[in-house]
Protein backbone atom coordinates (compact mmCIF):
# COMPACT_ATOMS: atom_id res chain seq x y z
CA UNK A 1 144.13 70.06 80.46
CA UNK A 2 144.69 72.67 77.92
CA UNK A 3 141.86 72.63 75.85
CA UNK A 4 139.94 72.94 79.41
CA UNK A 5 141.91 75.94 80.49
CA UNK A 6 141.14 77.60 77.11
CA UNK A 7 137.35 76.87 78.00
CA UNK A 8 137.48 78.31 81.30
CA UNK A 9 139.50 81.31 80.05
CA UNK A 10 136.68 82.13 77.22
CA UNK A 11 134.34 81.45 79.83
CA UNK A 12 135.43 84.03 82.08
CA UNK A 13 135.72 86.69 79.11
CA UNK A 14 132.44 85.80 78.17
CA UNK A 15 130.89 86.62 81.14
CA UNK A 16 133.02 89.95 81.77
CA UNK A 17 131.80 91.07 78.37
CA UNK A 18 128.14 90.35 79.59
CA UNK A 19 128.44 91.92 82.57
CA UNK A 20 129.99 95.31 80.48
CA UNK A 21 126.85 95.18 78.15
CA UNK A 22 124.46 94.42 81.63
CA UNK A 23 125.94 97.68 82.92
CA UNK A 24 126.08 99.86 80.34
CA UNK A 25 122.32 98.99 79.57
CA UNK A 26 121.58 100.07 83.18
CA UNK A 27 123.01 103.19 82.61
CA UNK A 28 121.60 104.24 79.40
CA UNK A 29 118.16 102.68 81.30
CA UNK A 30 118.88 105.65 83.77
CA UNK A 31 119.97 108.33 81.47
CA UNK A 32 116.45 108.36 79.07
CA UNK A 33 114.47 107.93 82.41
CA UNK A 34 116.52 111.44 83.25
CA UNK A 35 115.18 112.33 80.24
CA UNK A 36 118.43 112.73 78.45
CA UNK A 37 119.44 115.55 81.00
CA UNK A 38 123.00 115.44 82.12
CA UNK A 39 122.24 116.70 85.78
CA UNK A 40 119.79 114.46 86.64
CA UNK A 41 122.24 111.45 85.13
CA UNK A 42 124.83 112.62 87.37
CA UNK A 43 123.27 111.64 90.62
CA UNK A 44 123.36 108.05 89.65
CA UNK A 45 126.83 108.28 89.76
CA UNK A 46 127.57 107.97 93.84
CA UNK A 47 124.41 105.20 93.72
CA UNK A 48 127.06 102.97 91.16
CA UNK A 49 129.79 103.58 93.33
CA UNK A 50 128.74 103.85 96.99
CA UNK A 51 125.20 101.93 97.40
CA UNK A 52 126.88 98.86 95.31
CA UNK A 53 130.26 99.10 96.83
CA UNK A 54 129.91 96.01 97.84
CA UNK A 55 130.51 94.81 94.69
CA UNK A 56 133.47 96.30 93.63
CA UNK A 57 136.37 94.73 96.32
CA UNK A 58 136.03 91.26 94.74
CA UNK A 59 136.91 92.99 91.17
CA UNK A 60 140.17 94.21 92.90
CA UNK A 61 141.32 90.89 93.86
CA UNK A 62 140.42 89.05 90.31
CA UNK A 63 142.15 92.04 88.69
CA UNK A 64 145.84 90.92 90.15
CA UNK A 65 144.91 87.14 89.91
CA UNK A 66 143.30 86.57 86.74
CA UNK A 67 146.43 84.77 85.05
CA UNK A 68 145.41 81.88 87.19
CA UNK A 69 142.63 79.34 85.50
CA UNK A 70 140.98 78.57 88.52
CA UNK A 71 140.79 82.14 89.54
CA UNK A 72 139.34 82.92 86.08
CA UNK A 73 136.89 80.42 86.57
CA UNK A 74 135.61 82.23 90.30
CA UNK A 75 135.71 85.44 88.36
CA UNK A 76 132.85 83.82 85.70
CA UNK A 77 131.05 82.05 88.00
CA UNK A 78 130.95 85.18 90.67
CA UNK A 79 129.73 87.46 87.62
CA UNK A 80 127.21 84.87 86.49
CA UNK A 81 125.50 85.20 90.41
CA UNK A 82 125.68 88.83 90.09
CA UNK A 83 123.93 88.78 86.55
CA UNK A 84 121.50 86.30 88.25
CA UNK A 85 120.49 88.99 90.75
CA UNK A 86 120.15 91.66 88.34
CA UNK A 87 118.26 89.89 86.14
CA UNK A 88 115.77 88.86 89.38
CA UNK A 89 115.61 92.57 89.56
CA UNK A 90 113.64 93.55 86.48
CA UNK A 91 113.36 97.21 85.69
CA UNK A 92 110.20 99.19 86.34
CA UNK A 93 110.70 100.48 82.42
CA UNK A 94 112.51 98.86 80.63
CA UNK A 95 115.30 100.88 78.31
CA UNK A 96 113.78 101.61 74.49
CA UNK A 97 116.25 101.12 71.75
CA UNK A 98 115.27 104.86 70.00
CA UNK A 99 117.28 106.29 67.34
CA UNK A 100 118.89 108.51 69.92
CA UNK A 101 120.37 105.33 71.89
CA UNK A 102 121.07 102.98 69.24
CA UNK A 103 123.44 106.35 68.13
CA UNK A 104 124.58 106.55 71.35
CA UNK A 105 125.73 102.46 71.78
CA UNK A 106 127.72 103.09 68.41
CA UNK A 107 129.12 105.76 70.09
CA UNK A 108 130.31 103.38 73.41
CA UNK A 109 131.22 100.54 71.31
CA UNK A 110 134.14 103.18 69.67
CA UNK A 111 134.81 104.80 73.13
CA UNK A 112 134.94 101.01 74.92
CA UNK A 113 137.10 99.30 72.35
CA UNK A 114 139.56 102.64 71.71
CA UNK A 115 139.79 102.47 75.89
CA UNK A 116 140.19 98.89 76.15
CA UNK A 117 143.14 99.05 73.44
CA UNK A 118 144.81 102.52 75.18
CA UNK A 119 144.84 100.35 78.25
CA UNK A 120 146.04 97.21 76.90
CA UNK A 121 149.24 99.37 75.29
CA UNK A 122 149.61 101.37 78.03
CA UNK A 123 149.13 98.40 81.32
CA UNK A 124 150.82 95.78 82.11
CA UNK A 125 147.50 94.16 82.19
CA UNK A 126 147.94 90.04 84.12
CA UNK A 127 145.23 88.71 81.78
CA UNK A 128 143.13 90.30 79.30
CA UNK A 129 140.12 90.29 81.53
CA UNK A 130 142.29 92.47 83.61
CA UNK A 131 141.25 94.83 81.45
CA UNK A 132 137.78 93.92 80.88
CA UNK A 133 137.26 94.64 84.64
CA UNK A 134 138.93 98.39 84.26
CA UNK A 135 136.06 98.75 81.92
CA UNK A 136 133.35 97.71 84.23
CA UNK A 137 134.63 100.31 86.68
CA UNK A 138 134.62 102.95 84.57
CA UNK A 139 131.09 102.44 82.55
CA UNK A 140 129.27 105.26 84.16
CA UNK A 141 131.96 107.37 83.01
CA UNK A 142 132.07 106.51 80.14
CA UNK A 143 128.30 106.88 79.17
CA UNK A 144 128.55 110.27 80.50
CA UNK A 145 131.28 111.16 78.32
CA UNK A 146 130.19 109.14 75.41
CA UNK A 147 126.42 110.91 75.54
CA UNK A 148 128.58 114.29 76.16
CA UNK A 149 130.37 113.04 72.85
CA UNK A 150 127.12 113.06 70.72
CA UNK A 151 125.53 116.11 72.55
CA UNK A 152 126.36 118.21 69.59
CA UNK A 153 124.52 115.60 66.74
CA UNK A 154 121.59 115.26 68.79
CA UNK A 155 120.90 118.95 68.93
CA UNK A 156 121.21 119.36 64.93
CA UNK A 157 119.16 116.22 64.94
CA UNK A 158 116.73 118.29 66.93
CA UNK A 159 116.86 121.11 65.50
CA UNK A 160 116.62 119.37 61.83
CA UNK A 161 113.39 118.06 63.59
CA UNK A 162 112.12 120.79 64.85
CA UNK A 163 112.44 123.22 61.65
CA UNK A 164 110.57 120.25 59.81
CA UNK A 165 107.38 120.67 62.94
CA UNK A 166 107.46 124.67 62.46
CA UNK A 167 107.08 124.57 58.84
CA UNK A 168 104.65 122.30 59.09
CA UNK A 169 102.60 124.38 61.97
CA UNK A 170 103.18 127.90 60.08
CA UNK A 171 101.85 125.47 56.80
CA UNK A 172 98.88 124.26 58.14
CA UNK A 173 98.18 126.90 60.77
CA UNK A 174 95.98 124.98 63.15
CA UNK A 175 94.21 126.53 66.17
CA UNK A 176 97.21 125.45 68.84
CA UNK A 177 95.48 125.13 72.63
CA UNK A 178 98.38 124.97 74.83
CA UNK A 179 97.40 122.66 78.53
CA UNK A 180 100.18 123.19 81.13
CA UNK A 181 100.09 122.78 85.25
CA UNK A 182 101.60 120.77 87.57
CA UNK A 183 99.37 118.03 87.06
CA UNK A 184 95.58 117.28 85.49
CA UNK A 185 97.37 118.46 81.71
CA UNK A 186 96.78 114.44 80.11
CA UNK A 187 92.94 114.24 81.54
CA UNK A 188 92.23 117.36 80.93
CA UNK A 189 93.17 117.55 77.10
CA UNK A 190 91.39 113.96 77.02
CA UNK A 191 88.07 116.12 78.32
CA UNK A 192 88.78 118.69 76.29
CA UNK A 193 89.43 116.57 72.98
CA UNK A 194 86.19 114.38 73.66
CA UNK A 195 84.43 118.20 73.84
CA UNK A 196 85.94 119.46 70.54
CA UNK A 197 86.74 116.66 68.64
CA UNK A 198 83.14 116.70 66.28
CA UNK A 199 83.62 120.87 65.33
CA UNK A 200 87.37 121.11 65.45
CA UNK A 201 88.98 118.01 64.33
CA UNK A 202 91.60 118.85 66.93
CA UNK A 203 94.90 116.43 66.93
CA UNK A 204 95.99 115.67 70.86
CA UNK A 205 99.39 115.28 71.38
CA UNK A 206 99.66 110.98 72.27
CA UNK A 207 99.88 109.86 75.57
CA UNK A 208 102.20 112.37 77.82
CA UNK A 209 103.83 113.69 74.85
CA UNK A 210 104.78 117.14 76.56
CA UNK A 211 108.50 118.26 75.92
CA UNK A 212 109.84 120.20 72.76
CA UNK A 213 111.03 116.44 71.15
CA UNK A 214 107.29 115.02 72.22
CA UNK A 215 105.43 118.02 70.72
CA UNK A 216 107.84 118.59 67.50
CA UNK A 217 107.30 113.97 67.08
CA UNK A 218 103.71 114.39 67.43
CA UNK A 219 103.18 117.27 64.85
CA UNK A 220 105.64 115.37 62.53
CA UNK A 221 104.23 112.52 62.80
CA UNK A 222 100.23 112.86 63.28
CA UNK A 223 99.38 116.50 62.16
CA UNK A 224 97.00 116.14 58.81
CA UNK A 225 95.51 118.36 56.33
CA UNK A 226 91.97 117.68 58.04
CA UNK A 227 93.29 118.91 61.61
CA UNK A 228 91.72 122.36 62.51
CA UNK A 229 93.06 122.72 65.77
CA UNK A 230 96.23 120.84 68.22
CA UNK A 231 95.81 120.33 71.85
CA UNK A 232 99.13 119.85 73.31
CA UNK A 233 100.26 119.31 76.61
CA UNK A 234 103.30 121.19 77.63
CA UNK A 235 105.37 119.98 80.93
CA UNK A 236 107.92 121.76 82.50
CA UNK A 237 110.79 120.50 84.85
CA UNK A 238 113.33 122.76 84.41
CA UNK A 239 113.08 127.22 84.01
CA UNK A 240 112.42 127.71 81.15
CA UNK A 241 111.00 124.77 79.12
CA UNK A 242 107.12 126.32 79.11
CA UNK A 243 108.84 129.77 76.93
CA UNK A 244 110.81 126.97 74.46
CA UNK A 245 107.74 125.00 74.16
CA UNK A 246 105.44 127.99 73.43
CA UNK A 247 108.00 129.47 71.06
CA UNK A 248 108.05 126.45 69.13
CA UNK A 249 104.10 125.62 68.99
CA UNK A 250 102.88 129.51 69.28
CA UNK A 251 99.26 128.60 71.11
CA UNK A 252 96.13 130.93 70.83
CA UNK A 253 94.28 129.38 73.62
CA UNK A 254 95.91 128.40 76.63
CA UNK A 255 94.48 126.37 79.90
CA UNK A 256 96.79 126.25 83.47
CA UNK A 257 95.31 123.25 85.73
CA UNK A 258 96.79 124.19 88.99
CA UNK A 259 100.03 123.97 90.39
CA UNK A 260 101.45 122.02 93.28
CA UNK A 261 104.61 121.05 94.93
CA UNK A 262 106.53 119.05 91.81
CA UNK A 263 109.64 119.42 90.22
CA UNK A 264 110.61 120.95 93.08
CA UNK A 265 114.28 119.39 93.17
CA UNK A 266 114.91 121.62 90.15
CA UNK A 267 112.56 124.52 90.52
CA UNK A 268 113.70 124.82 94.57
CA UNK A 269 110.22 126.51 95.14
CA UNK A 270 106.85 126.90 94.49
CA UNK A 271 107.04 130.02 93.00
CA UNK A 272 109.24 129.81 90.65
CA UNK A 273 106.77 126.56 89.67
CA UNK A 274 103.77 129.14 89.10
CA UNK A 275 106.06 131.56 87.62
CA UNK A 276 107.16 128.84 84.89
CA UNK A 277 103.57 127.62 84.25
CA UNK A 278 101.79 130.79 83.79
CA UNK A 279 104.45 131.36 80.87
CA UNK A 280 102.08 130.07 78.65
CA UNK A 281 99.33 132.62 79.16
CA UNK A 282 101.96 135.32 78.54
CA UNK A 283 102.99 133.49 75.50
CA UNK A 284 99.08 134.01 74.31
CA UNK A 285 97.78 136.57 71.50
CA UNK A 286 95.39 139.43 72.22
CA UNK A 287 93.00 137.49 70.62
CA UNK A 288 93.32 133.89 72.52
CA UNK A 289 91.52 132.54 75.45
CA UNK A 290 93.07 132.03 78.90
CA UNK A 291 91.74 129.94 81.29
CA UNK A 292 92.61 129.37 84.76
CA UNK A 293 92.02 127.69 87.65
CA UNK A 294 90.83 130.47 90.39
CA UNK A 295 90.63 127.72 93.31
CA UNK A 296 94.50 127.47 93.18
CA UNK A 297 96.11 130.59 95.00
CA UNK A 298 99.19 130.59 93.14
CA UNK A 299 97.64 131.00 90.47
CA UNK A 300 94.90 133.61 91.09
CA UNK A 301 97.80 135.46 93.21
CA UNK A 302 100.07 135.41 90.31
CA UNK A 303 100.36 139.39 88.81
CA UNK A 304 99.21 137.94 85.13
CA UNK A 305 101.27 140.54 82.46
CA UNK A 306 98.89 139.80 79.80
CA UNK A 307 95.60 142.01 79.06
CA UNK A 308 93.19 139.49 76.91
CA UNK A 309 90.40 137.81 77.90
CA UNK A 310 90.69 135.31 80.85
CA UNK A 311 88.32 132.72 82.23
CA UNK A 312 88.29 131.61 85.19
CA UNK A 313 87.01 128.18 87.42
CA UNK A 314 86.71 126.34 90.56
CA UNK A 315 84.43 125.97 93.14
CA UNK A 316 84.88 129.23 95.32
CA UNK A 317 82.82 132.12 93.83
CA UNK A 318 83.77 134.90 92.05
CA UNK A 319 84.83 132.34 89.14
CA UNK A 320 83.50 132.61 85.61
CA UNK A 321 82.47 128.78 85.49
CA UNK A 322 81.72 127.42 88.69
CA UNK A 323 81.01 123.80 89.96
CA UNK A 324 78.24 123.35 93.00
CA UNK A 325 76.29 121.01 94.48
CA UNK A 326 79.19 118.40 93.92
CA UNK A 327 78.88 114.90 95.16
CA UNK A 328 81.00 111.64 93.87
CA UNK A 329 80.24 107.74 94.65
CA UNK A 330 81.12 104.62 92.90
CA UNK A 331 79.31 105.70 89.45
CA UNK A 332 80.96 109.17 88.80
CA UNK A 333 81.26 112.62 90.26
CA UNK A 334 77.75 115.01 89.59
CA UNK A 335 77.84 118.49 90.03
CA UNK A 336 75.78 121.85 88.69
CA UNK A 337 78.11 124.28 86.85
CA UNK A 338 77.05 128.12 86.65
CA UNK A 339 78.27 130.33 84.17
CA UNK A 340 77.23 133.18 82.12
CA UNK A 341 74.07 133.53 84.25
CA UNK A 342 72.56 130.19 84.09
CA UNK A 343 72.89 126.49 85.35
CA UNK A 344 73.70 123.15 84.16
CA UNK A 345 73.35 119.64 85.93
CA UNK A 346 76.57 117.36 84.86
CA UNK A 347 77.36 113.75 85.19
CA UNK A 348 80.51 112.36 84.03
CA UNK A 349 81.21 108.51 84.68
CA UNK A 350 84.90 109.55 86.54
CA UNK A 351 86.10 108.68 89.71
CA UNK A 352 87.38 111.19 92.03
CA UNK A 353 86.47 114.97 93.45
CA UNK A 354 89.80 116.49 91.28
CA UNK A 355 88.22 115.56 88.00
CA UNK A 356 85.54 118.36 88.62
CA UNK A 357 88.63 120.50 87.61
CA UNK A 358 89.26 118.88 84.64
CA UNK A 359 85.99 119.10 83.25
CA UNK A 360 85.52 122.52 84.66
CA UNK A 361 88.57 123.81 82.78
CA UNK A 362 88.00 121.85 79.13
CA UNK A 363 84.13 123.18 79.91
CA UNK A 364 85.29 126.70 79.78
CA UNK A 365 87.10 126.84 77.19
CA UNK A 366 84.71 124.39 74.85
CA UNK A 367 81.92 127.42 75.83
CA UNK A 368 83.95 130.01 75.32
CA UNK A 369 84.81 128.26 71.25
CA UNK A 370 80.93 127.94 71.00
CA UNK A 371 80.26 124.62 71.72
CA UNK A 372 76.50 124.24 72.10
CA UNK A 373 75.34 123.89 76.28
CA UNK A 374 73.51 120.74 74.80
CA UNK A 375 76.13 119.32 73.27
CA UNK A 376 78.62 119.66 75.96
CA UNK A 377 76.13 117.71 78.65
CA UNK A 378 75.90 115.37 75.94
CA UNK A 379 79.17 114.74 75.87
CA UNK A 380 80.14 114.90 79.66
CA UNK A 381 77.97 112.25 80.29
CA UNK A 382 80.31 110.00 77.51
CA UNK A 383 83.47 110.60 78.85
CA UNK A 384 85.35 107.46 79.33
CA UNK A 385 88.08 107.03 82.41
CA UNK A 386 91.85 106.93 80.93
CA UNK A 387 93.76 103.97 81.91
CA UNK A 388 95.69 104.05 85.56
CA UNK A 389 94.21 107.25 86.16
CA UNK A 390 91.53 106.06 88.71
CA UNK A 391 90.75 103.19 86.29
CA UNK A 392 88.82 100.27 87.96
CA UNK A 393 89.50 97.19 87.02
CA UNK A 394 89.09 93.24 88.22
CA UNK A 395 91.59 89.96 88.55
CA UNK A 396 88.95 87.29 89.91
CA UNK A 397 87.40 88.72 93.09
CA UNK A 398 90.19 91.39 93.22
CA UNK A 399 89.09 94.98 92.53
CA UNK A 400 92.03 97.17 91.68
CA UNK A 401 91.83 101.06 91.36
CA UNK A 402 94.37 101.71 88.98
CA UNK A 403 95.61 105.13 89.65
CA UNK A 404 99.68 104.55 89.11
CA UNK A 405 100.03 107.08 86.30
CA UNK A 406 101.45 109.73 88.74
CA UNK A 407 100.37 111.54 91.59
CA UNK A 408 100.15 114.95 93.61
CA UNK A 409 98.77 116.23 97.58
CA UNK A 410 95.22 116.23 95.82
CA UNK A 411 94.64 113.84 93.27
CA UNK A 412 96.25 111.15 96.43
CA UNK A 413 93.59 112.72 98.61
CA UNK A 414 91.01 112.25 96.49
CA UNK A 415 92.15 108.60 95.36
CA UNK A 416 91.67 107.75 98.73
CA UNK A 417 88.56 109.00 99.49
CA UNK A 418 87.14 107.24 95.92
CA UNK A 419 88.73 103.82 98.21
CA UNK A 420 86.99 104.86 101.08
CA UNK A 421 83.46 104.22 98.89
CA UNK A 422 84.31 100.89 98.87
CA UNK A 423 83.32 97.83 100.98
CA UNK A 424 85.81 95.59 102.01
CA UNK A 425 89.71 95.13 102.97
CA UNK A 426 90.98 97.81 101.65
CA UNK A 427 94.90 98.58 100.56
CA UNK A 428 96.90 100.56 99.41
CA UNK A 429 100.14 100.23 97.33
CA UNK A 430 101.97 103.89 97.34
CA UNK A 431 106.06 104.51 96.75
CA UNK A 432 104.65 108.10 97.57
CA UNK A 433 104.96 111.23 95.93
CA UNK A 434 108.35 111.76 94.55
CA UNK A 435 110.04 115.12 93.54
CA UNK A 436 108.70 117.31 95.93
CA UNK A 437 112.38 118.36 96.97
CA UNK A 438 112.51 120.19 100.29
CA UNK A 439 108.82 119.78 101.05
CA UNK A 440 108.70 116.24 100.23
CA UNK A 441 109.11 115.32 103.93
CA UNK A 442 105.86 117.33 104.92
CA UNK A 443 103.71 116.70 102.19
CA UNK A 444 104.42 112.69 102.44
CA UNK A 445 103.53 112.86 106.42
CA UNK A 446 100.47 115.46 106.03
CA UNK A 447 99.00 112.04 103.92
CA UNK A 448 99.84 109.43 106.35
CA UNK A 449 96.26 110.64 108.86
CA UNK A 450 93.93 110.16 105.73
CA UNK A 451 95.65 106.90 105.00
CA UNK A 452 95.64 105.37 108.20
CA UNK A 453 91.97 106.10 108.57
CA UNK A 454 90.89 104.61 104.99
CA UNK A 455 93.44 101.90 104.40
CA UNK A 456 93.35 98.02 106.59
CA UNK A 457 96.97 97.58 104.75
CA UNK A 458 99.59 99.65 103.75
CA UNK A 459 101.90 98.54 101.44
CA UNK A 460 104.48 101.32 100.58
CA UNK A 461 107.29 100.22 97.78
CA UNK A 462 110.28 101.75 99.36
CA UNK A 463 111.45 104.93 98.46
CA UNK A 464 112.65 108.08 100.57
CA UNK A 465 109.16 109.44 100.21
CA UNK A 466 107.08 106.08 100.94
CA UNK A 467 109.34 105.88 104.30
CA UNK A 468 108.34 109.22 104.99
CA UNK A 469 104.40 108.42 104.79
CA UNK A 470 105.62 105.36 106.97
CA UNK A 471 106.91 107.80 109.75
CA UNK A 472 103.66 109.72 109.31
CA UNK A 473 101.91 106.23 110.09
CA UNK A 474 104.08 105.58 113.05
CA UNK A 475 102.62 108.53 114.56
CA UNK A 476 99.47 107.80 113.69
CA UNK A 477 100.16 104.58 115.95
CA UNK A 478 98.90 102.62 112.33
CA UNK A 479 100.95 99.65 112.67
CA UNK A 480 99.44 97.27 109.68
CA UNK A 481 102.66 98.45 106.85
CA UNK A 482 104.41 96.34 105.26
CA UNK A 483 107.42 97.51 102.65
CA UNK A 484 108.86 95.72 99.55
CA UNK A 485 111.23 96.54 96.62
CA UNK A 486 108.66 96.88 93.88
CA UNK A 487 105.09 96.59 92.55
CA UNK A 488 105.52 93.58 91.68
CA UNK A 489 106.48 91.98 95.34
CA UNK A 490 103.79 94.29 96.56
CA UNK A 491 101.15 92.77 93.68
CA UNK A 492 101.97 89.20 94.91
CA UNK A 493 101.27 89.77 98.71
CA UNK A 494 97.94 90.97 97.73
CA UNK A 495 97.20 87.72 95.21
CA UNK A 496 98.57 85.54 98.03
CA UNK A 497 96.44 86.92 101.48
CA UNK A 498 93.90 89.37 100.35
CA UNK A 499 92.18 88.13 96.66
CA UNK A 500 89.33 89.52 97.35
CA UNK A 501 90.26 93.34 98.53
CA UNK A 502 90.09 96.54 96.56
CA UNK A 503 93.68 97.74 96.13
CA UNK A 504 94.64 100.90 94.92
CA UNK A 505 97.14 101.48 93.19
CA UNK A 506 98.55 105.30 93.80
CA UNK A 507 101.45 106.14 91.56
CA UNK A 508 104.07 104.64 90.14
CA UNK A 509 108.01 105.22 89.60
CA UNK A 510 110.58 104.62 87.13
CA UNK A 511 114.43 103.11 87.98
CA UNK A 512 115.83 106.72 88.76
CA UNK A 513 113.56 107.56 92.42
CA UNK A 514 114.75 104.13 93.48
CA UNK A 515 118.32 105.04 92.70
């Protein structure tokens, strides 16, 4: 009877330990989604205690009760169903063991076992997984304070980094194009690379590489001697991140794609959205290029304190590169673009109205270097879509427009109407548009009319913003919705009652907007 107490007793330690590591993985899952930003981290803190309250009462009971065996063996058994559950609800990205957090779980282990011991000296603890259970309760805590801990060695780290990327820039001195905007930064420096990459040998910062770490990694890491030129994205969701990044990368040529309602739980308004992107072409040299888009209003309202030369495009007139004559179908978009006082017919195979911007803007600017006319046709014609950003692709009889990277008012708007082409059930799986702080409400709702004429099914993966779009249904009197946890729920009611639809896929989430 012994030996099988002893069992149950290392069973139930087993599984408190477990359930420490589950948690603590959760929260460091949270805190690089945040980006490593301490405000943003903080937020999760009511979700861990409120939202899953309902967890935490049976922890106060086995806390007083543990010295009993049987009690011990509820307590593994109860945290084996809850690991179950979390394990049944798999993360939309999952956490990566970087440097940075492999420094940081060193830095818990120490906190976690000096805590444990402090509270094992200083409590008169009923069994050791007494103890174990004090932990769980405190693990956001102690992440916060453990990351706080470390703050200072990851900012010498960076800064170690970062010297190592300037002297390497000053070194090599490429031509550094600068893309910023609230969104149409990633295809646009994919345009612009496919435009520049046989004259220049430009290097484009990988993937979404776009803050000072991202930048300073990619000229570290892929910046050679045969590199003439960088194109590098530059995002912004806090003041002041476009002046660090140009500080650190010093651009000559600079492009801003528009700007739109994101960010706004940390920039409050619009404004001060505009104000931040447009940092860039103040960070320019008298002898750089500028180009902007004139179709957006905050940008061609904005009181620009710089005097060299700017280019401007969209479709209104009065622009320096112009796009008319526009018309998209299944094949591409086809337009005529006027500048410098002639006309060009263009075909690119890309899905969607909003990528006339893109190519309008890496156009400009690939002119305004000297790229031959002939060569940039040429070359238009050859540009290839970048996956889930209105990607097609097929499972069977299943056509899926894959357009999850992120989203905004337009590129949604247009999404839709590149569905609309389509024969067939069509659907739509949305969790919205996230991050649009106070105007989130409106601009979620304002989409709900377009969808509701477009869509046979609506499937919104819940979120505060997808509900919204629901309410914007409701008054559409659109009644075919239905709402799930995740993609992956929303995936399988497709594959199980519509396999041969064309779904699109509009943006996608990480763990923190369903926190």
């Amino acid at each position: 009877m012994e030996t099988f107490r002893n069992i149950i007793e290392y069973f139930a330690l087993l599984m408190g330990a477990v359930m420490l590591v589950s948690l603590t993985n959760k929260q460091l899952q949270i805190f690089q989604q945040s980006q490593y930003r301490f405000r943003s981290f903080r937020k999760n803190l009511k979700v861990h205690y409120f939202l899953a309250s309902h967890f935490w009462p049976p922890y106060i009971f086995f806390y007083f009760y543990l010295h009993l065996w049987y009690i011990q063996l509820i307590f593994g058994i109860y945290l084996g169903i809850l690991l179950f559950l979390k394990l049944r609800r798999k993360a939309i990205l999952k956490l990566k063991y970087t440097a940075r957090i492999k420094r940081l779980y060193f830095v818990l282990i120490v906190v976690n076992t000096l805590l444990a011991s402090f509270l094992a000296w200083q409590l008169p603890l009923p069994h050791l997984a007494s103890g174990l259970i004090l932990l769980l309760f405190d693990v956001p805590f102690v992440v916060y304070f453990s990351a706080l801990l470390i703050q200072p060695l990851e900012g010498l780290i960076l800064g170690i980094y970062l010297k190592k990327a300037d002297r390497k820039l000053r070194k090599m001195a490429p031509v550094v194009i600068g893309i910023t905007g609230s969104y149409g930064k990633t295809s646009t420096k994919n345009i612009l690379f496919s435009y520049l990459q046989e004259d220049f040998r430009p290097l484009p910062s990988p993937a979404s590489f776009n803050t000072l770490g991202g930048l300073a990694l990619t000229v570290n890491r892929h910046l050679k001697n045969h590199h003439d030129a960088a194109i590098l994205e530059m995002g912004a969701t806090h003041k002041g991140d476009i002046e660090k990044l140009a500080k650190f990368a010093r651009p000559k040529h600079g492009i801003v794609t528009a700007v739109g309602p994101q960010h706004l739980e940390s920039f409050k308004a619009i404004d001060a959205v505009v104000c931040e992107k447009m940092k860039l072409i103040e960070a320019l040299p008298e002898d750089g290029i500028a180009v902007l888009n004139y179709d957006d209003e905050h940008i061609r309202n904005y009181p620009l304190k710089r005097t060299g030369k700017t280019v401007t495009y969209g479709l209104g007139e009065g622009v320096d590169y112009r796009a008319v004559d526009v018309k998209a179908d299944l094949n591409g978009i086809s337009f005529k673009i006027r500048y410098k006082g002639k006309e060009s017919k263009l075909h690119a195979p890309l899905l969607g109205e909003h990528n006339i911007y893109n190519i309008l803007a890496a156009f400009a600017l690939a002119s305004e270097l000297g790229i031959p006319e002939k060569e940039l046709i040429y070359r238009t014609e050859t540009l290839e879509p970048v996956e889930h950003r209105l990607s097609l692709r097929s499972e069977g009889e299943l056509l899926i427009i894959d357009d999850a990277y992120n989203s905004n008012p337009e590129g949604f708007r247009s999404a839709l109407g590149v569905l609309s082409l389509h024969d067939g059930f069509k659907i739509l799986i949305t969790p919205g548009i996230v991050e649009g702080g106070r105007e989130e409400k409106i601009i979620n709702r304002a989409l709900a009319e377009t969808t509701a004429s477009v869509c046979d099914l609506v499937i919104l993966v819940r979120t505060k913003a997808s509900l919204e779009i629901k309410q914007g249904l409701d008054a559409c009197g659109y009644g075919n919705v239905k709402i799930v946890d995740d993609f992956r729920k929303a995936m399988k009611i497709v594959r199980e009652n519509h396999a041969d639809a064309v779904v699109l896929i509009e943006n996608d989430i990480t763990d923190i907007y369903k926190i």
